[in-house]
PDB file of N, CA and C in Angstrom:
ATOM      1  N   UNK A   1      36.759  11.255 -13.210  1.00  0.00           N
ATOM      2  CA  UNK A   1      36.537  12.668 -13.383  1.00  0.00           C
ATOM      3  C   UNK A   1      37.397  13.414 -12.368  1.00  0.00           C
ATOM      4  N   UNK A   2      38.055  14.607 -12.695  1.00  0.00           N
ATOM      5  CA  UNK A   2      38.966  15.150 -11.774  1.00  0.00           C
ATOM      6  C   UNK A   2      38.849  16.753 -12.014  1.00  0.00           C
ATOM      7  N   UNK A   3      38.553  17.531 -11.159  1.00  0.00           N
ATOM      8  CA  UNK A   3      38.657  18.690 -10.575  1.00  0.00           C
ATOM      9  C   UNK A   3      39.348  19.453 -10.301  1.00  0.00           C
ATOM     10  N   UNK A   4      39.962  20.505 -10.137  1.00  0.00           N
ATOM     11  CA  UNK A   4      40.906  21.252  -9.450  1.00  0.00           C
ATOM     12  C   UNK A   4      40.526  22.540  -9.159  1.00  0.00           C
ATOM     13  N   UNK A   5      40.004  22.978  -7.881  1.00  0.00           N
ATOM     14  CA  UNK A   5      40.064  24.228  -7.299  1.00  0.00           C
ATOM     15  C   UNK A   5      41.083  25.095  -6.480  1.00  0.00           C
ATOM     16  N   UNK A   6      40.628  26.242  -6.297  1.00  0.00           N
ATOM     17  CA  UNK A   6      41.859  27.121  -5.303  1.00  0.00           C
ATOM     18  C   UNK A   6      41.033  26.956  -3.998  1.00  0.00           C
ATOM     19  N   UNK A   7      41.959  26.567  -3.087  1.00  0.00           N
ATOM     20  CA  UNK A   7      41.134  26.679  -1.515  1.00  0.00           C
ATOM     21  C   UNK A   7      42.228  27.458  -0.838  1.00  0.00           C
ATOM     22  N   UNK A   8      41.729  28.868  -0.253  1.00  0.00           N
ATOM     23  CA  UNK A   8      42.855  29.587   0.898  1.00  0.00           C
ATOM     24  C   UNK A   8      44.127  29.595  -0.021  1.00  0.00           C
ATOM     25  N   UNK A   9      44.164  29.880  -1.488  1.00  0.00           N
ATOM     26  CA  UNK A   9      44.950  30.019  -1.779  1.00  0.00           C
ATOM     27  C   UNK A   9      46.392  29.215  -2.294  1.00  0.00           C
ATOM     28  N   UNK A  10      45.773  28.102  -1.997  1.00  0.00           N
ATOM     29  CA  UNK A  10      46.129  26.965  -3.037  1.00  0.00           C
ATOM     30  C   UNK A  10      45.220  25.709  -4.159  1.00  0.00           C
ATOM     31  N   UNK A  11      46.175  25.209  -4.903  1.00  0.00           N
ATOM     32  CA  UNK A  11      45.273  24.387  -5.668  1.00  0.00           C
ATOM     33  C   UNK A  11      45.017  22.939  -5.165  1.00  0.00           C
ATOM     34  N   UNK A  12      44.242  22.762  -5.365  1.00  0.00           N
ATOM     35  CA  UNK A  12      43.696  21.210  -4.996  1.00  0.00           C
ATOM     36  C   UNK A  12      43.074  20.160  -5.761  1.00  0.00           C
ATOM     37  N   UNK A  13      43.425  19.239  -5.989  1.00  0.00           N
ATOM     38  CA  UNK A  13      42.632  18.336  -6.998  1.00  0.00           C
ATOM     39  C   UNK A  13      41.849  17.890  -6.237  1.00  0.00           C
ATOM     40  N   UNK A  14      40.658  17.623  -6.870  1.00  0.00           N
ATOM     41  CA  UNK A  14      39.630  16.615  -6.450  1.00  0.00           C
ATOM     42  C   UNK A  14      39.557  15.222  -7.710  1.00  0.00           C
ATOM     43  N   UNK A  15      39.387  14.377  -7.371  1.00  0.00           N
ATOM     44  CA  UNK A  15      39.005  13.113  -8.343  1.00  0.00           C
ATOM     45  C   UNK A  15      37.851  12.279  -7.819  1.00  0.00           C
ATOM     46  N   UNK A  16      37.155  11.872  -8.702  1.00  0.00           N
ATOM     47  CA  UNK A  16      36.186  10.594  -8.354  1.00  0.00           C
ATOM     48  C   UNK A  16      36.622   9.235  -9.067  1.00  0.00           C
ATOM     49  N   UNK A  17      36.381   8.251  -8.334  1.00  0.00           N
ATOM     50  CA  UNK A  17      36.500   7.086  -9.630  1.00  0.00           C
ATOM     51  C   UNK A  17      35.771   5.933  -9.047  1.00  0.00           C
ATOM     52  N   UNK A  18      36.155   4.782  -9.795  1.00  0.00           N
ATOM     53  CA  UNK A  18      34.857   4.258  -8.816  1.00  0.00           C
ATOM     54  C   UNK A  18      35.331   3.201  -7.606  1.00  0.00           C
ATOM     55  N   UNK A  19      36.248   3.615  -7.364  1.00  0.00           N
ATOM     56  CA  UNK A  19      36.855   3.149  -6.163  1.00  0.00           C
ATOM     57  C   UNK A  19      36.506   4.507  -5.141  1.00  0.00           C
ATOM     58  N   UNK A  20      36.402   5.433  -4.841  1.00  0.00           N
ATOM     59  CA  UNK A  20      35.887   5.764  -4.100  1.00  0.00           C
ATOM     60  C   UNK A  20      34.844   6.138  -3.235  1.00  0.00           C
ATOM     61  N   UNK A  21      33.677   5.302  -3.670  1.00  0.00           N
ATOM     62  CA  UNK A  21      32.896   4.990  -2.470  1.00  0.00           C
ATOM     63  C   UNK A  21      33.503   4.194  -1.473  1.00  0.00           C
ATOM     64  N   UNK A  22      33.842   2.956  -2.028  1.00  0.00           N
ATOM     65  CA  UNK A  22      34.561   1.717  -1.390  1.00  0.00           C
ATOM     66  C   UNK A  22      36.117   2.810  -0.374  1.00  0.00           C
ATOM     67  N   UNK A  23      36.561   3.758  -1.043  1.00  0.00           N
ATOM     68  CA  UNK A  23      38.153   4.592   0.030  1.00  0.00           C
ATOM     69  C   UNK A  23      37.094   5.093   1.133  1.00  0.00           C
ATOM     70  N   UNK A  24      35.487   5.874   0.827  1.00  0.00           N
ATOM     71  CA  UNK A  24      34.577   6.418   1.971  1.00  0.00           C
ATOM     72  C   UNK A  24      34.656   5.778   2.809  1.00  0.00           C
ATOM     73  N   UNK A  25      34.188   4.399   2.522  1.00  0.00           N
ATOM     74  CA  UNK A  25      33.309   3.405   3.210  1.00  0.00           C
ATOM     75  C   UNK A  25      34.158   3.150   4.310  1.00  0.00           C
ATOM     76  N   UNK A  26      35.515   2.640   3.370  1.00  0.00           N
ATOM     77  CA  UNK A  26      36.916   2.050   4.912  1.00  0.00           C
ATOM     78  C   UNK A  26      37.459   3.267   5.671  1.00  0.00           C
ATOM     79  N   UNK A  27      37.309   4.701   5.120  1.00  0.00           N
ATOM     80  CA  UNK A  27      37.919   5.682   6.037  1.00  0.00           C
ATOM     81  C   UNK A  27      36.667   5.579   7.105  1.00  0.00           C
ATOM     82  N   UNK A  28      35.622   6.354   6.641  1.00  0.00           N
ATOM     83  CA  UNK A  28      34.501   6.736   7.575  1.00  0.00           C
ATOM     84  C   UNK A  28      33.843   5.726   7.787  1.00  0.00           C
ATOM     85  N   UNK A  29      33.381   4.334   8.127  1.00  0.00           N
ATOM     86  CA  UNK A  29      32.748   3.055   8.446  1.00  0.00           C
ATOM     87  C   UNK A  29      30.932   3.485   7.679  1.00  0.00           C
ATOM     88  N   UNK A  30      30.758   4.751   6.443  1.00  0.00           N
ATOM     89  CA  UNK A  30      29.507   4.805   6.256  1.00  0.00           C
ATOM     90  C   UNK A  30      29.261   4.481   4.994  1.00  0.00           C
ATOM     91  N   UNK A  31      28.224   4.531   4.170  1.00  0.00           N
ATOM     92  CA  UNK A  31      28.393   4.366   2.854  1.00  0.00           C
ATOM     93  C   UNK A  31      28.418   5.751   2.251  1.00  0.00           C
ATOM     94  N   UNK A  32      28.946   5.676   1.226  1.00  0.00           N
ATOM     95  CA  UNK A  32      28.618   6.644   0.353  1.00  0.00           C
ATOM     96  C   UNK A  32      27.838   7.539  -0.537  1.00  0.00           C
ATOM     97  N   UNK A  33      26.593   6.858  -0.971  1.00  0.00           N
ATOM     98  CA  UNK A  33      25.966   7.230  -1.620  1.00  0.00           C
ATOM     99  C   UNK A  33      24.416   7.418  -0.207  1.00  0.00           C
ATOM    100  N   UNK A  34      24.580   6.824   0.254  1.00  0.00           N
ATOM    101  CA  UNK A  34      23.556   7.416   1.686  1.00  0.00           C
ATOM    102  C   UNK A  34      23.819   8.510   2.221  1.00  0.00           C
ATOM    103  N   UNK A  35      25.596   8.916   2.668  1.00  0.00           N
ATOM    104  CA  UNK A  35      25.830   9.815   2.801  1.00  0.00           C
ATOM    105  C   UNK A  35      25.577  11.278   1.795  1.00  0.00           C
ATOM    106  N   UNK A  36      25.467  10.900   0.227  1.00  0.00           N
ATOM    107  CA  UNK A  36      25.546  11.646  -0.074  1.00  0.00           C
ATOM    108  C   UNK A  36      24.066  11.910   0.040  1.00  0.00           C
ATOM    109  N   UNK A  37      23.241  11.496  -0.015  1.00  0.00           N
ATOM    110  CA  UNK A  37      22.301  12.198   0.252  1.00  0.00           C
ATOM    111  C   UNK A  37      21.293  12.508   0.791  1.00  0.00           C
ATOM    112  N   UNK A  38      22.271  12.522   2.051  1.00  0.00           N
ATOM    113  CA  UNK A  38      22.158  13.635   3.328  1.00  0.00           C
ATOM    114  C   UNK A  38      22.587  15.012   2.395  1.00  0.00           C
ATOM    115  N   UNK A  39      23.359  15.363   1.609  1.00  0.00           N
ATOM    116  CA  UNK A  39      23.509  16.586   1.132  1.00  0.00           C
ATOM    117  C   UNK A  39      22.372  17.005   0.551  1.00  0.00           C
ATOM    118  N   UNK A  40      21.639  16.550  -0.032  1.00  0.00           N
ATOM    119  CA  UNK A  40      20.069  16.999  -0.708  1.00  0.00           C
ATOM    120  C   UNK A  40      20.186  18.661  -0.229  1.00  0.00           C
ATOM    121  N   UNK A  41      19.539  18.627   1.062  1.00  0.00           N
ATOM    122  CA  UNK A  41      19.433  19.760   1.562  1.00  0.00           C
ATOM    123  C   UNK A  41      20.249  21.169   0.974  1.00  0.00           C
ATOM    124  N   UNK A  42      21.360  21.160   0.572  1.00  0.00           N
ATOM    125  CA  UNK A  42      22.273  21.656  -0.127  1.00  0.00           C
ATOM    126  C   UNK A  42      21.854  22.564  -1.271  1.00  0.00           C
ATOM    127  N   UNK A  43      21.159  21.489  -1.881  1.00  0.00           N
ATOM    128  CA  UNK A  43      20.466  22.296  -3.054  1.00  0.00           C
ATOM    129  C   UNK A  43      19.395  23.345  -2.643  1.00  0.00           C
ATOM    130  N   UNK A  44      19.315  23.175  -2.026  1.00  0.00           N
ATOM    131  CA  UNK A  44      17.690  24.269  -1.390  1.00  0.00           C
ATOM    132  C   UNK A  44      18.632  25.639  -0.695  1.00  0.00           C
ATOM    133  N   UNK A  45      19.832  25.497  -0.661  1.00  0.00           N
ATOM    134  CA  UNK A  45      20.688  26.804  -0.133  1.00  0.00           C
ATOM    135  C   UNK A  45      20.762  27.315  -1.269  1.00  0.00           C
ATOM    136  N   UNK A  46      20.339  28.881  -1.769  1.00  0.00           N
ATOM    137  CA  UNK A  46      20.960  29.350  -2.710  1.00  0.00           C
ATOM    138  C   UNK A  46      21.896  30.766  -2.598  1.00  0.00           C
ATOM    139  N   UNK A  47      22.300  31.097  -1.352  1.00  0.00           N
ATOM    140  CA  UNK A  47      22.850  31.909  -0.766  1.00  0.00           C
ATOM    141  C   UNK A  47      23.847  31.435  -0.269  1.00  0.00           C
ATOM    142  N   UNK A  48      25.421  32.333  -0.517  1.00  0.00           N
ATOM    143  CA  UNK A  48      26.599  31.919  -0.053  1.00  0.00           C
ATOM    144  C   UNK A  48      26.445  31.964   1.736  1.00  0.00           C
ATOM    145  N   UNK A  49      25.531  32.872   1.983  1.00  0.00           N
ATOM    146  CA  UNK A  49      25.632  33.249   3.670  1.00  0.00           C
ATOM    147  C   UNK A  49      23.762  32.491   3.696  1.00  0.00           C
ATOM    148  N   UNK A  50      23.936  31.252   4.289  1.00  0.00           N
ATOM    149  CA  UNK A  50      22.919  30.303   4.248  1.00  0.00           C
ATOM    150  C   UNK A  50      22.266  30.374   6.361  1.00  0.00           C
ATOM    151  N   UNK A  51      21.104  30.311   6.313  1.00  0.00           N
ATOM    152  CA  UNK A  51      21.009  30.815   7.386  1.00  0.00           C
ATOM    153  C   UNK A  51      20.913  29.654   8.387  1.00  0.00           C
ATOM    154  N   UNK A  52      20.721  30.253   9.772  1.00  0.00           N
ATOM    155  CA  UNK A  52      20.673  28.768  10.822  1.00  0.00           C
ATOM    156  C   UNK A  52      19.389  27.548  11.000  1.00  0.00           C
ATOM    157  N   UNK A  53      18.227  28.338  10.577  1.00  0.00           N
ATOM    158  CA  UNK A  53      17.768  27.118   9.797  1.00  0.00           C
ATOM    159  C   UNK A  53      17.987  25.818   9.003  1.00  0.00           C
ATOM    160  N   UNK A  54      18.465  26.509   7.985  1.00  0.00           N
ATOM    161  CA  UNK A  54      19.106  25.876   6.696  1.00  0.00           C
ATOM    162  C   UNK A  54      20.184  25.170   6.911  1.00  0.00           C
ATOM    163  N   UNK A  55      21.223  25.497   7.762  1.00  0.00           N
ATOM    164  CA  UNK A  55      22.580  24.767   8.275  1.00  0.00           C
ATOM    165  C   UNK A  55      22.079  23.345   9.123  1.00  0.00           C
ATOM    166  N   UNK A  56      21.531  24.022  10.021  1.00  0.00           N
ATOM    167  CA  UNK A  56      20.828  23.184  11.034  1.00  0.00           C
ATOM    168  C   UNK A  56      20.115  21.651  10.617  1.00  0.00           C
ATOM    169  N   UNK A  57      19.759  21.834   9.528  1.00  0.00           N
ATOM    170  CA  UNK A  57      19.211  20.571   8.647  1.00  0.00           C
ATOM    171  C   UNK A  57      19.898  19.233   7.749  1.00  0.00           C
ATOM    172  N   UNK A  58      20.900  20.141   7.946  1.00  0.00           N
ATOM    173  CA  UNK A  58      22.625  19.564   7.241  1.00  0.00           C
ATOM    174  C   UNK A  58      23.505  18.736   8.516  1.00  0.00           C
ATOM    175  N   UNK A  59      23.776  17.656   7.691  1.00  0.00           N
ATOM    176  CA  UNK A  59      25.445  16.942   8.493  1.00  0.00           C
ATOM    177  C   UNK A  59      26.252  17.546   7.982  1.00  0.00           C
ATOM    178  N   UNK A  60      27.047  18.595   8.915  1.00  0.00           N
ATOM    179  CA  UNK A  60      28.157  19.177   7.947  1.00  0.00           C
ATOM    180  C   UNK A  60      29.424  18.303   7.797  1.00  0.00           C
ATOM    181  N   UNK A  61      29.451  17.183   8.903  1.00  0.00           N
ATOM    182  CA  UNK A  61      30.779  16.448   8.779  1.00  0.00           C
ATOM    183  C   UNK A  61      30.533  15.668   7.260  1.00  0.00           C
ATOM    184  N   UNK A  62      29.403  15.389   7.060  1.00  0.00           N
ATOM    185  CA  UNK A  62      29.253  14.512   5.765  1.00  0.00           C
ATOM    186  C   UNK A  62      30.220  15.572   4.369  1.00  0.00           C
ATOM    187  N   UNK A  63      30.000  16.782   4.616  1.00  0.00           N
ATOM    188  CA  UNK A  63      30.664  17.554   3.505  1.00  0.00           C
ATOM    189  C   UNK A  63      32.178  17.508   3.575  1.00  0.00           C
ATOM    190  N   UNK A  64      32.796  17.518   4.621  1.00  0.00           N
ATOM    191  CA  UNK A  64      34.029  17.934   4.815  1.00  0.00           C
ATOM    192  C   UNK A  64      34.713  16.277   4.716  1.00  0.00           C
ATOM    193  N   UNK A  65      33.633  15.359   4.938  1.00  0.00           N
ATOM    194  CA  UNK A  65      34.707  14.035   4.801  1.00  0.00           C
ATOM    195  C   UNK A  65      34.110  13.586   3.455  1.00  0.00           C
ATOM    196  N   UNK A  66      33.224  14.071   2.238  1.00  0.00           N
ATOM    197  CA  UNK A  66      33.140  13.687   0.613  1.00  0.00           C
ATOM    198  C   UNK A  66      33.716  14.681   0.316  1.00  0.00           C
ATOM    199  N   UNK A  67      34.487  15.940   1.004  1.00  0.00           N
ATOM    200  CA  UNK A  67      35.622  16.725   0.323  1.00  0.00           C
ATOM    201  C   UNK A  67      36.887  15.954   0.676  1.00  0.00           C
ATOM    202  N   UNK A  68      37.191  15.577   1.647  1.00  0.00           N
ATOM    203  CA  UNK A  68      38.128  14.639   1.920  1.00  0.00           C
ATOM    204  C   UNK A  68      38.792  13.279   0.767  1.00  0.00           C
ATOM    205  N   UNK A  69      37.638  12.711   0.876  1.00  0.00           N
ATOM    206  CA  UNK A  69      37.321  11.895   0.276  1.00  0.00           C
ATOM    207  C   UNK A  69      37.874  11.871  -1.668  1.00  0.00           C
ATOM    208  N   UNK A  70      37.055  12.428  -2.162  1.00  0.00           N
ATOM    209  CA  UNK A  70      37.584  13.286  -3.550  1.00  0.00           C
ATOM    210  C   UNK A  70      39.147  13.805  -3.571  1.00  0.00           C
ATOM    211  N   UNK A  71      39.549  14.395  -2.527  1.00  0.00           N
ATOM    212  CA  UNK A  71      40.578  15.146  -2.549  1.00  0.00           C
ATOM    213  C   UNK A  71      41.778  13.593  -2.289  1.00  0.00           C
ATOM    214  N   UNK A  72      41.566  12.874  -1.386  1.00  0.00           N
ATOM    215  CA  UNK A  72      42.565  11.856  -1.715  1.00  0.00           C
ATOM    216  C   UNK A  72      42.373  10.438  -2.395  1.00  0.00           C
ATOM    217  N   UNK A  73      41.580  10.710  -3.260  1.00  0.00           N
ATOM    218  CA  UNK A  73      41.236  10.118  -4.500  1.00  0.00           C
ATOM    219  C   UNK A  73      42.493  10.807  -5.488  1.00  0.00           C
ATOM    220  N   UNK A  74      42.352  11.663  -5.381  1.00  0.00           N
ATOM    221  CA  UNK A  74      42.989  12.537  -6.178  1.00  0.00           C
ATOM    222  C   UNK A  74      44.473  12.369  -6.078  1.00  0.00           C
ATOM    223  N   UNK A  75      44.909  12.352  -4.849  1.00  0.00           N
ATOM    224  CA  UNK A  75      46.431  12.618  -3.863  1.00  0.00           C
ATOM    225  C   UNK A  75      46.252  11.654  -3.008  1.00  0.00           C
ATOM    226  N   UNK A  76      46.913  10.801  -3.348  1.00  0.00           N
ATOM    227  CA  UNK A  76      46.907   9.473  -2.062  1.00  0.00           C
ATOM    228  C   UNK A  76      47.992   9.669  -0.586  1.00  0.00           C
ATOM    229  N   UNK A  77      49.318  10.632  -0.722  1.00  0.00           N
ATOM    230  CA  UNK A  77      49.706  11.517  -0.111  1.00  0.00           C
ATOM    231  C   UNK A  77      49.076  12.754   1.182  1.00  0.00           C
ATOM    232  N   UNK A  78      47.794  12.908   0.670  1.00  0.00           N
ATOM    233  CA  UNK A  78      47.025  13.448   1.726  1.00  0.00           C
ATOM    234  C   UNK A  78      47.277  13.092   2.870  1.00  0.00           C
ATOM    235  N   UNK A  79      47.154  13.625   4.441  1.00  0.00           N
ATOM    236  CA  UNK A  79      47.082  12.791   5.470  1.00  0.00           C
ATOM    237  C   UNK A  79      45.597  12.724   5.988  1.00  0.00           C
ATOM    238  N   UNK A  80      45.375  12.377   7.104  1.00  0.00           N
ATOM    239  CA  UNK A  80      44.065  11.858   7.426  1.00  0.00           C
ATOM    240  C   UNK A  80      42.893  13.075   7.731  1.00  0.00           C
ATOM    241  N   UNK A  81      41.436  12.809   7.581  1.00  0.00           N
ATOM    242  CA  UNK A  81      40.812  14.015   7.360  1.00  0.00           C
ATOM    243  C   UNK A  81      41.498  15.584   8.323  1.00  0.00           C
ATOM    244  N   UNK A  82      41.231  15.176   9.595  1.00  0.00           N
ATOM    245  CA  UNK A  82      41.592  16.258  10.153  1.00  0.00           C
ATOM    246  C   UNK A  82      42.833  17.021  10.198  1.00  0.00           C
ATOM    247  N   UNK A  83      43.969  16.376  10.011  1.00  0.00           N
ATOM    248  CA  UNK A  83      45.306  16.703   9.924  1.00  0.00           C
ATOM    249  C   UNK A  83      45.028  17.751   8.647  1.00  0.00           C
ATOM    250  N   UNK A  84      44.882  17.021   7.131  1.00  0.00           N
ATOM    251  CA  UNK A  84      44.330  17.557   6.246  1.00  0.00           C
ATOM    252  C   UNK A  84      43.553  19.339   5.967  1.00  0.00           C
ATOM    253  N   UNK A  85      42.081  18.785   6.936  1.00  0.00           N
ATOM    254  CA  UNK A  85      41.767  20.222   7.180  1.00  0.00           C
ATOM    255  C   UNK A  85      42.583  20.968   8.044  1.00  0.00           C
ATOM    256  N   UNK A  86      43.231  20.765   8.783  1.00  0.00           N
ATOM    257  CA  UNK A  86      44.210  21.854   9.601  1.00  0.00           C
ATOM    258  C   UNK A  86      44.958  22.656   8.605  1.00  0.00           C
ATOM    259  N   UNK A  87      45.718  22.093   7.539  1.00  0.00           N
ATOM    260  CA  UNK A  87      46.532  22.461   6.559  1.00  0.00           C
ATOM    261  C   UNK A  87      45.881  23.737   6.136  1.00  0.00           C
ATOM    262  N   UNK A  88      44.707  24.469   6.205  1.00  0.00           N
ATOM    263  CA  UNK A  88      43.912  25.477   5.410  1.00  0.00           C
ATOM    264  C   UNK A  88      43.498  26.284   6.174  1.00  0.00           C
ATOM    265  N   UNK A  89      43.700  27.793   6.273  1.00  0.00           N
ATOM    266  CA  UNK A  89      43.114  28.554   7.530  1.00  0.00           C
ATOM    267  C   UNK A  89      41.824  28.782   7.606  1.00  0.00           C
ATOM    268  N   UNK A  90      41.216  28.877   6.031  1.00  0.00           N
ATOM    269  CA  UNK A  90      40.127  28.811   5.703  1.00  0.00           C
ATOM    270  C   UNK A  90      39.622  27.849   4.870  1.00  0.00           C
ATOM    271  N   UNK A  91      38.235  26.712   5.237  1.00  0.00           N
ATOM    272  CA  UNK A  91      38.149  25.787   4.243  1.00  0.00           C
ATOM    273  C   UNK A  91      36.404  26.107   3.894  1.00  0.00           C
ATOM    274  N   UNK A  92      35.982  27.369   2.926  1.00  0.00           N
ATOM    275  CA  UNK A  92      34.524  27.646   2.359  1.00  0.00           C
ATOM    276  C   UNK A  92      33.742  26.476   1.985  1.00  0.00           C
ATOM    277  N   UNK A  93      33.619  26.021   2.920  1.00  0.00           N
ATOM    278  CA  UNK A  93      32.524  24.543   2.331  1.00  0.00           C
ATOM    279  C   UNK A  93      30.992  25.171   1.565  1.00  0.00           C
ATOM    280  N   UNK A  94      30.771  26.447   1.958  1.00  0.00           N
ATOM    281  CA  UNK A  94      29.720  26.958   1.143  1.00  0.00           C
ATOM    282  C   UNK A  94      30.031  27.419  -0.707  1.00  0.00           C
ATOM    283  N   UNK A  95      31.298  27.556  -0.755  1.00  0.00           N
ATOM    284  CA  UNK A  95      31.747  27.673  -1.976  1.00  0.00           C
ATOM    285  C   UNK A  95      32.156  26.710  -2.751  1.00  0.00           C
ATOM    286  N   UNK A  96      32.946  25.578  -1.847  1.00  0.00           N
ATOM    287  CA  UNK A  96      33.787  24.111  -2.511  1.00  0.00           C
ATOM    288  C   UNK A  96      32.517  23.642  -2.861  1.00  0.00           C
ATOM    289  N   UNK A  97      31.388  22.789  -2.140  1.00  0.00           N
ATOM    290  CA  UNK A  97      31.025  21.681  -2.786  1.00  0.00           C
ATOM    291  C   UNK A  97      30.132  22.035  -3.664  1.00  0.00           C
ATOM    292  N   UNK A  98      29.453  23.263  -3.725  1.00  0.00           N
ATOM    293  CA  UNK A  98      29.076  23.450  -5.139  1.00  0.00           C
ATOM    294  C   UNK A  98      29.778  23.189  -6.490  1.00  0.00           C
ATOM    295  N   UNK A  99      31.092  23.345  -6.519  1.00  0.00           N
ATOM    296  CA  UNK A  99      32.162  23.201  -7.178  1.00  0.00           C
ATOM    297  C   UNK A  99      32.372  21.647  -7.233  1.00  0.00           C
ATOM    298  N   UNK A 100      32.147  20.679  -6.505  1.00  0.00           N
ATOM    299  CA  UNK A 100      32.108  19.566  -6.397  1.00  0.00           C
ATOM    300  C   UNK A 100      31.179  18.798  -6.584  1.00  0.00           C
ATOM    301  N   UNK A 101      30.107  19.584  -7.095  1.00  0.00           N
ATOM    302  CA  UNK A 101      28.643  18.602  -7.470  1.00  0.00           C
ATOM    303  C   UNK A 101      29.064  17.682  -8.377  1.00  0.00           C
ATOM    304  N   UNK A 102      29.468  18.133  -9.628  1.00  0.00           N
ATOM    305  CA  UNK A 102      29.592  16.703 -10.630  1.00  0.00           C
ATOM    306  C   UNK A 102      30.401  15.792 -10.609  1.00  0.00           C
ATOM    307  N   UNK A 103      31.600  16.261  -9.619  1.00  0.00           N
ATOM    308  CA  UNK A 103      32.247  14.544  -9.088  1.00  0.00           C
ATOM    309  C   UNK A 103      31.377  14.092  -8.261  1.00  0.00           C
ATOM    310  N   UNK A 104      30.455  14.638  -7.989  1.00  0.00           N
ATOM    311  CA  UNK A 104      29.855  13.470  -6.733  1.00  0.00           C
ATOM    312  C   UNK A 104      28.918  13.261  -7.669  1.00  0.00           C
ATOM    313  N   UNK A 105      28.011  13.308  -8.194  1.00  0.00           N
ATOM    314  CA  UNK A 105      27.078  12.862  -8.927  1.00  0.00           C
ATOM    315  C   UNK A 105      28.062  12.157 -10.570  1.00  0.00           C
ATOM    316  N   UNK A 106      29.003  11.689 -10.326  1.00  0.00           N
ATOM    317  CA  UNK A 106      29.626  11.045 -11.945  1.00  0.00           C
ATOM    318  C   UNK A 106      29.920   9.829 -10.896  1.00  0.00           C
ATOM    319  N   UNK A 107      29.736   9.704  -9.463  1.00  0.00           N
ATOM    320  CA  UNK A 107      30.019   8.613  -9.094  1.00  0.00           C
ATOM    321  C   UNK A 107      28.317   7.591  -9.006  1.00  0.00           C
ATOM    322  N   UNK A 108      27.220   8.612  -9.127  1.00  0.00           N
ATOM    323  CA  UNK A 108      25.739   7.559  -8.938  1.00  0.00           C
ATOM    324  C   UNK A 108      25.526   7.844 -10.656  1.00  0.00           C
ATOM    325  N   UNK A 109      26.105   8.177 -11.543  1.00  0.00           N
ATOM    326  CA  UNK A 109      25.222   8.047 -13.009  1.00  0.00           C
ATOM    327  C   UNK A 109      25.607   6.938 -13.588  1.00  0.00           C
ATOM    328  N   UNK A 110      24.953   6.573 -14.049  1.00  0.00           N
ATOM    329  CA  UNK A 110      25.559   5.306 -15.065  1.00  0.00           C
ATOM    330  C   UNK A 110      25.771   5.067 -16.410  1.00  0.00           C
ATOM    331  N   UNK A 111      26.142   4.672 -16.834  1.00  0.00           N
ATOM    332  CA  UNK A 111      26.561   4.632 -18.158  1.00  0.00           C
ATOM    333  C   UNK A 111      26.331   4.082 -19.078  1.00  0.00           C
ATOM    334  N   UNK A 112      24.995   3.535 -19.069  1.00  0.00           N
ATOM    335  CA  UNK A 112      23.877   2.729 -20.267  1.00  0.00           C
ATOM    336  C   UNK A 112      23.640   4.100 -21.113  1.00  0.00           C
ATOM    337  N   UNK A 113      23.984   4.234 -22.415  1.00  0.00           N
ATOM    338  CA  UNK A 113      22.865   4.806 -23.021  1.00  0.00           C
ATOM    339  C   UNK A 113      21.556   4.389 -23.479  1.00  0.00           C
ATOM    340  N   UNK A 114      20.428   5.384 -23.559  1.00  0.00           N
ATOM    341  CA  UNK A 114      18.938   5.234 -23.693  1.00  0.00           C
ATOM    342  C   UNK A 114      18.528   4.872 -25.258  1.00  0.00           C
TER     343      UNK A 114
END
């Protein structure tokens, strides 16, 4: 599944496939699907301007490295997370990963039909 948003004014692909839990796992030493949900919390934000409570309850590095993540799935060319985020003056993680829910969830569904 593959994506493409505008971030700061450029475009960006995102991709999932199912090699990337396994690209998470060897960049960041965590798993993937644990990590993801640590995002849970996410859903309970329904405001772009989410308050310090609500932040406070969140790993935000977990967002910025399954945006990472997706994004050089996508572009194997990428360089490494942080270099990466430098590239962007602004990177709306309150706007992207909403935009990114169904690549991350097309990587835990499965594909038996009922």
């Amino acid at each position: 599944m593959e994506k493409t948003i505008n971030i700061d004014g450029r475009k960006v692909t995102f991709q999932s496939t199912g090699a990337t839990p396994l690209r998470y796992k060897k960049q960041f030493g965590q798993d993937f699907f644990t990590d993801l949900m640590k995002m849970q919390g996410l859903s309970k934000i329904k405001s772009k301007n989410p308050t310090y409570e609500q932040i406070k309850q969140l790993d935000m590095e977990v967002f910025y490295n399954v945006a990472w993540v997706l994004a050089k799935t996508a572009d194997s060319s990428i360089p490494e997370p942080m270099d990466w985020l430098d590239t962007f003056e602004v990177f709306p993680l309150m706007e992207i990963m909403p935009e990114l829910q169904d690549l991350m969830l097309s990587s835990m569904q499965t594909s038996k039909k009922k």
